[in-house]
N, C-alpha and C. Protein backbone atom coordinates (compact mmCIF):
# COMPACT_ATOMS: atom_id res chain seq x y z
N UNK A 1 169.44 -173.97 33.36
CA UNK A 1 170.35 -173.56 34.40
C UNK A 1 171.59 -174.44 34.32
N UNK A 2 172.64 -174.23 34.48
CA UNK A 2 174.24 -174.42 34.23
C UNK A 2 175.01 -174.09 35.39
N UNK A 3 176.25 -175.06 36.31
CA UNK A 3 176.51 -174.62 37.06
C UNK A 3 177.91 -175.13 36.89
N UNK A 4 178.84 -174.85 38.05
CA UNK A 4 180.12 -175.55 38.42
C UNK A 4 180.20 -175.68 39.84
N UNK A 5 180.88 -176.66 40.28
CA UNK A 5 181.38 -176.65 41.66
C UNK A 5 182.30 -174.78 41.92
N UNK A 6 181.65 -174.53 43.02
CA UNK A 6 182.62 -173.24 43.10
C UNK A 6 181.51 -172.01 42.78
N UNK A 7 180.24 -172.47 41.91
CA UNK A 7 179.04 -171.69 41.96
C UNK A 7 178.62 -171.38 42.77
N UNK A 8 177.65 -170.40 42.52
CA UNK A 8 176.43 -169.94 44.17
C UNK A 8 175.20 -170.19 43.59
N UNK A 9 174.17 -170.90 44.48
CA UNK A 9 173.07 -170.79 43.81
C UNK A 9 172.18 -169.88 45.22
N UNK A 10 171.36 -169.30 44.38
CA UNK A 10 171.05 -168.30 44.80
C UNK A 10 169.33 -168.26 45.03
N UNK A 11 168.25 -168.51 45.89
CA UNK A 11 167.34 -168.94 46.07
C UNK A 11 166.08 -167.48 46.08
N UNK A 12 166.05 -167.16 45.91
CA UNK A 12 165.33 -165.34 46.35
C UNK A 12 164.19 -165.73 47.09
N UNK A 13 163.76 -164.74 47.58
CA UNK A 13 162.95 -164.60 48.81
C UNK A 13 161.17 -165.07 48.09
N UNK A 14 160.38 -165.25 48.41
CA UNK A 14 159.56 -165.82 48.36
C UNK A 14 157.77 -165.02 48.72
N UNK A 15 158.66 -164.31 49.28
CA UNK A 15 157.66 -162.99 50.26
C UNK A 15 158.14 -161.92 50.44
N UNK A 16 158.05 -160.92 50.92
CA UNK A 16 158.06 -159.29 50.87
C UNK A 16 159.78 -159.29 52.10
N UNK A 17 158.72 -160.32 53.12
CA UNK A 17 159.80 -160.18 54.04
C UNK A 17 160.97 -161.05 54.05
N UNK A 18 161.08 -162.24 53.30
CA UNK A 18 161.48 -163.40 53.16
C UNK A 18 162.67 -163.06 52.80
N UNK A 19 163.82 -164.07 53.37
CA UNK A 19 165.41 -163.95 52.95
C UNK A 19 165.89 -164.74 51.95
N UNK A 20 166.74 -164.05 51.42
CA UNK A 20 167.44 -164.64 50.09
C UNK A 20 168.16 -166.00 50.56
N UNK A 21 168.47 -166.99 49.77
CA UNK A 21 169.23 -168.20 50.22
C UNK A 21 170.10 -168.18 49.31
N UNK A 22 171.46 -168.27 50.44
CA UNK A 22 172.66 -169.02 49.06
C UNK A 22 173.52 -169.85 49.94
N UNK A 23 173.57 -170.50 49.16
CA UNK A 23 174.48 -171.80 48.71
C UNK A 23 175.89 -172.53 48.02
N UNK A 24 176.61 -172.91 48.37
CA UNK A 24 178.07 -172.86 47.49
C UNK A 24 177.71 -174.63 46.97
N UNK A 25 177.82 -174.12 45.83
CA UNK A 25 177.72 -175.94 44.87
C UNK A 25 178.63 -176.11 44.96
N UNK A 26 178.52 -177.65 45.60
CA UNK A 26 179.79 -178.52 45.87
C UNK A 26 179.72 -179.38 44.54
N UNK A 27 178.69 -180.21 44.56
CA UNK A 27 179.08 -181.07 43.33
C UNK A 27 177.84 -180.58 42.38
N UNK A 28 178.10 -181.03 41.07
CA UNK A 28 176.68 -181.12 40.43
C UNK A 28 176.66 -182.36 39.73
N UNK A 29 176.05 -182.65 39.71
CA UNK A 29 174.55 -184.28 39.75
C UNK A 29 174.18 -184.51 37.88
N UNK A 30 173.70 -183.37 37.63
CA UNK A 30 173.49 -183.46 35.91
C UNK A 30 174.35 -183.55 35.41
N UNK A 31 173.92 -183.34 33.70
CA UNK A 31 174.63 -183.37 32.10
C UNK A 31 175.43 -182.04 31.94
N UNK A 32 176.28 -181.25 31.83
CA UNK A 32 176.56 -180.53 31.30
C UNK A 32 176.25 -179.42 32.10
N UNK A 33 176.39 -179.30 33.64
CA UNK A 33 176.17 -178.63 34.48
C UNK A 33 174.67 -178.37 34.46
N UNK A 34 173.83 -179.71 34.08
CA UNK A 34 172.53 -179.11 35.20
C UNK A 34 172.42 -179.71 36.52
N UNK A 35 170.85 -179.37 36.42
CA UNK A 35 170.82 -180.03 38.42
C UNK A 35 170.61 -181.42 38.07
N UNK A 36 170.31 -182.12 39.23
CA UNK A 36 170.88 -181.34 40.63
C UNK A 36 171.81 -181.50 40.99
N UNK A 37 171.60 -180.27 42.33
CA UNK A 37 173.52 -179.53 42.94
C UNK A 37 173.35 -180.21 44.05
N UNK A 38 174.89 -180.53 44.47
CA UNK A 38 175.08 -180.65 46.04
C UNK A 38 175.46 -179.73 46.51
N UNK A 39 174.22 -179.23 47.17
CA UNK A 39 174.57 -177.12 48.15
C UNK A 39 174.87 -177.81 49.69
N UNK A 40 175.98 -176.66 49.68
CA UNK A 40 176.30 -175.97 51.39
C UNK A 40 175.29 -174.91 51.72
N UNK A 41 174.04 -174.49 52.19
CA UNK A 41 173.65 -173.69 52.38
C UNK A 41 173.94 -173.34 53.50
N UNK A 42 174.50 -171.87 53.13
CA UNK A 42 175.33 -170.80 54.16
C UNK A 42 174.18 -170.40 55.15
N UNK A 43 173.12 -170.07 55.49
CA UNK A 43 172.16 -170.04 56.42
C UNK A 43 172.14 -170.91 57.15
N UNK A 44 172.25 -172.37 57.41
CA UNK A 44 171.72 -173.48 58.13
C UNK A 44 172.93 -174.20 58.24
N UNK A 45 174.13 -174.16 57.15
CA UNK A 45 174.90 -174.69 57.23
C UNK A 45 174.65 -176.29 56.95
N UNK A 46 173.76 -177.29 56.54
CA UNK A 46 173.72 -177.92 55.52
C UNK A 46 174.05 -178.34 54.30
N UNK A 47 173.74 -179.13 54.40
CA UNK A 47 174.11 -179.84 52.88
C UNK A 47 173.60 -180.43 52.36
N UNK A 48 172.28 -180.62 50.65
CA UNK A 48 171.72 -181.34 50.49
C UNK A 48 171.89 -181.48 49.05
N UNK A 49 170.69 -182.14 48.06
CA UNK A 49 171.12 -182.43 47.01
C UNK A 49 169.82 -181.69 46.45
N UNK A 50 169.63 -180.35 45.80
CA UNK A 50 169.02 -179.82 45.79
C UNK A 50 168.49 -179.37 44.02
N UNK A 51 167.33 -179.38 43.82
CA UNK A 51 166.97 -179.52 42.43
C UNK A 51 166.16 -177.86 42.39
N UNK A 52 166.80 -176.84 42.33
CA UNK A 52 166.22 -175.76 41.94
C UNK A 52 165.46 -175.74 41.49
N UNK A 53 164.47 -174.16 41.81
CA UNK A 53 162.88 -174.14 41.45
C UNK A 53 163.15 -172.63 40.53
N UNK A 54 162.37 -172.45 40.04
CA UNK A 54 162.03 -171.19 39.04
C UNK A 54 162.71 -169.94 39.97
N UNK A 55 162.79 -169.60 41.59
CA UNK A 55 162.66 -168.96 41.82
C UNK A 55 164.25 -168.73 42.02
N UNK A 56 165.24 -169.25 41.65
CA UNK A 56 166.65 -169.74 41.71
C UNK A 56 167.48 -168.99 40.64
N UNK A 57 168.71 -169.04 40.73
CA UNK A 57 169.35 -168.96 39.66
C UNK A 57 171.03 -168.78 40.26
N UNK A 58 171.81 -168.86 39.40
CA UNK A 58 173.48 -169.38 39.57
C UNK A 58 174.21 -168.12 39.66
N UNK A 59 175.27 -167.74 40.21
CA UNK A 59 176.20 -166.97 39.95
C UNK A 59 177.86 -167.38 40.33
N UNK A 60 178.38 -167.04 39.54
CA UNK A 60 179.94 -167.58 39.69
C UNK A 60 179.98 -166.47 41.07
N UNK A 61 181.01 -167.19 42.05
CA UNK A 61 181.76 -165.86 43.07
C UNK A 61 182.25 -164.93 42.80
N UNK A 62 182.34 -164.62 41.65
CA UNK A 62 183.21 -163.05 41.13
C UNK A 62 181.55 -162.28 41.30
N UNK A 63 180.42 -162.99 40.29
CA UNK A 63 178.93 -162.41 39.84
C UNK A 63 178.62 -161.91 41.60
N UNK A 64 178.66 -162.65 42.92
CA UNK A 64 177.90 -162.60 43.74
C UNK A 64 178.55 -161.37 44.67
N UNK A 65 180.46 -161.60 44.68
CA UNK A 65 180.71 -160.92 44.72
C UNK A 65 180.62 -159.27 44.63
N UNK A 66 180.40 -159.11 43.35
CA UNK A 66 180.02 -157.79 42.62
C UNK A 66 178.63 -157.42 43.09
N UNK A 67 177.07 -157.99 43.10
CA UNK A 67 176.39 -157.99 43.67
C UNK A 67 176.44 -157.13 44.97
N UNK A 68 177.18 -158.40 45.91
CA UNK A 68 177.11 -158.04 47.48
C UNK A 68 177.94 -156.57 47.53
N UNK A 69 179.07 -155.77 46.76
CA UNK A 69 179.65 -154.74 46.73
C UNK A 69 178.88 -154.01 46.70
N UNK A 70 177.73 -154.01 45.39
CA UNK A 70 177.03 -153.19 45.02
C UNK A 70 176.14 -152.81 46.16
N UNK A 71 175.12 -153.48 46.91
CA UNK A 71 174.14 -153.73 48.36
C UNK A 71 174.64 -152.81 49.17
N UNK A 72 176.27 -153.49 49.30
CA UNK A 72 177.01 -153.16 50.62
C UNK A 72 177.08 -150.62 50.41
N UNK A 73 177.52 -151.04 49.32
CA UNK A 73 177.84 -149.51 48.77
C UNK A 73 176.06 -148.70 49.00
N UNK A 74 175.20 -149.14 48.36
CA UNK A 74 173.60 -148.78 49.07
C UNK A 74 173.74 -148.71 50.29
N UNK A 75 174.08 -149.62 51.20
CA UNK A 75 173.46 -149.50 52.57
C UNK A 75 174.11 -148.49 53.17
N UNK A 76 175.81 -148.59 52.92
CA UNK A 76 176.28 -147.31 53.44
C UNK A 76 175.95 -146.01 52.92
N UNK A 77 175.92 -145.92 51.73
CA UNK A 77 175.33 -144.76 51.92
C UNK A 77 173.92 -144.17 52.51
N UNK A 78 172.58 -145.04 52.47
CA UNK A 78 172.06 -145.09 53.13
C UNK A 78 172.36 -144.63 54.50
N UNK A 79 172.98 -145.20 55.19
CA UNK A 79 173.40 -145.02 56.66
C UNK A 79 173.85 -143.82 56.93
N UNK A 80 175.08 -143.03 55.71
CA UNK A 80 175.50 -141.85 55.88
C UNK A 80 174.10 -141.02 55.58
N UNK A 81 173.07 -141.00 54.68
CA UNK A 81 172.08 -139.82 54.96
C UNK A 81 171.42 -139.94 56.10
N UNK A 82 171.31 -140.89 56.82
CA UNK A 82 170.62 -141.43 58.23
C UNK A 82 171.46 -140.19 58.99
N UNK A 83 172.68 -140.26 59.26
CA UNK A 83 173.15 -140.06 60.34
C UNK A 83 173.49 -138.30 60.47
N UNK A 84 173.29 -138.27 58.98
CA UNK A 84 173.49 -136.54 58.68
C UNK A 84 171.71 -136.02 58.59
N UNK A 85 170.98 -136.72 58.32
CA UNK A 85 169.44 -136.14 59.34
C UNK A 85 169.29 -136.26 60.88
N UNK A 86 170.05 -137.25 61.60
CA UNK A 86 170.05 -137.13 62.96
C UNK A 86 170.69 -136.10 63.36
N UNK A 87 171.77 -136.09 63.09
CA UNK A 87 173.06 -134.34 63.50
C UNK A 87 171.96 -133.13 63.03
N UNK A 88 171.10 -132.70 61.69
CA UNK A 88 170.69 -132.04 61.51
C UNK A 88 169.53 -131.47 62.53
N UNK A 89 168.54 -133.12 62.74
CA UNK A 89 167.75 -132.55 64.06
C UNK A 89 168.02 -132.56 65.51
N UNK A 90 169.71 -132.89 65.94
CA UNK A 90 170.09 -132.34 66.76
C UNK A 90 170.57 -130.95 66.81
N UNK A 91 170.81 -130.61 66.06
CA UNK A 91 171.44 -128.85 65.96
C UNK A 91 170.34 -128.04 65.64
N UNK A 92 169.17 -128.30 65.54
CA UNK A 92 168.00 -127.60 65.50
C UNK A 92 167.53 -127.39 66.10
């Protein structure tokens, strides 16, 4: 794993129901961008010096960016077939 200040590290959920964790690397600690990172984690708003586990992995802000577009574009549409089956079983 390889990072820069300005990275996201990105923690995934752990369980079915469990929330994703991210983090903005402030500093990094290793050789050649390994760990460990100094994370802001955006959930708790903290800051620690954090040595990633298997279940982890990095993305530049453009990568997380693109990601969260992609989600965001699912959910709405999602939402639009939601709301065009509700109108449908109201007019029925």
């Amino acid at each position: 794993m390889r990072a820069k200040p300005g990275d996201w590290l990105v923690v995934e959920a752990r369980t079915i129901d469990g929330d994703v964790r991210r983090g903005l690397i402030e500093e990094v600690h290793g050789a050649d961008g390994a760990p460990p990172y100094f994370v802001h984690w955006v959930d708790t708003g903290h800051r620690a010096l954090t040595f990633p586990g298997p279940d982890s992995h990095v993305l530049s802000a453009a990568e997380l960016r693109a990601q969260e577009e992609v989600a965001a574009s699912r959910f709405s549409s999602v939402q639009r077939r939601s709301e065009r089956a509700a109108k449908e079983i109201r007019s029925s």
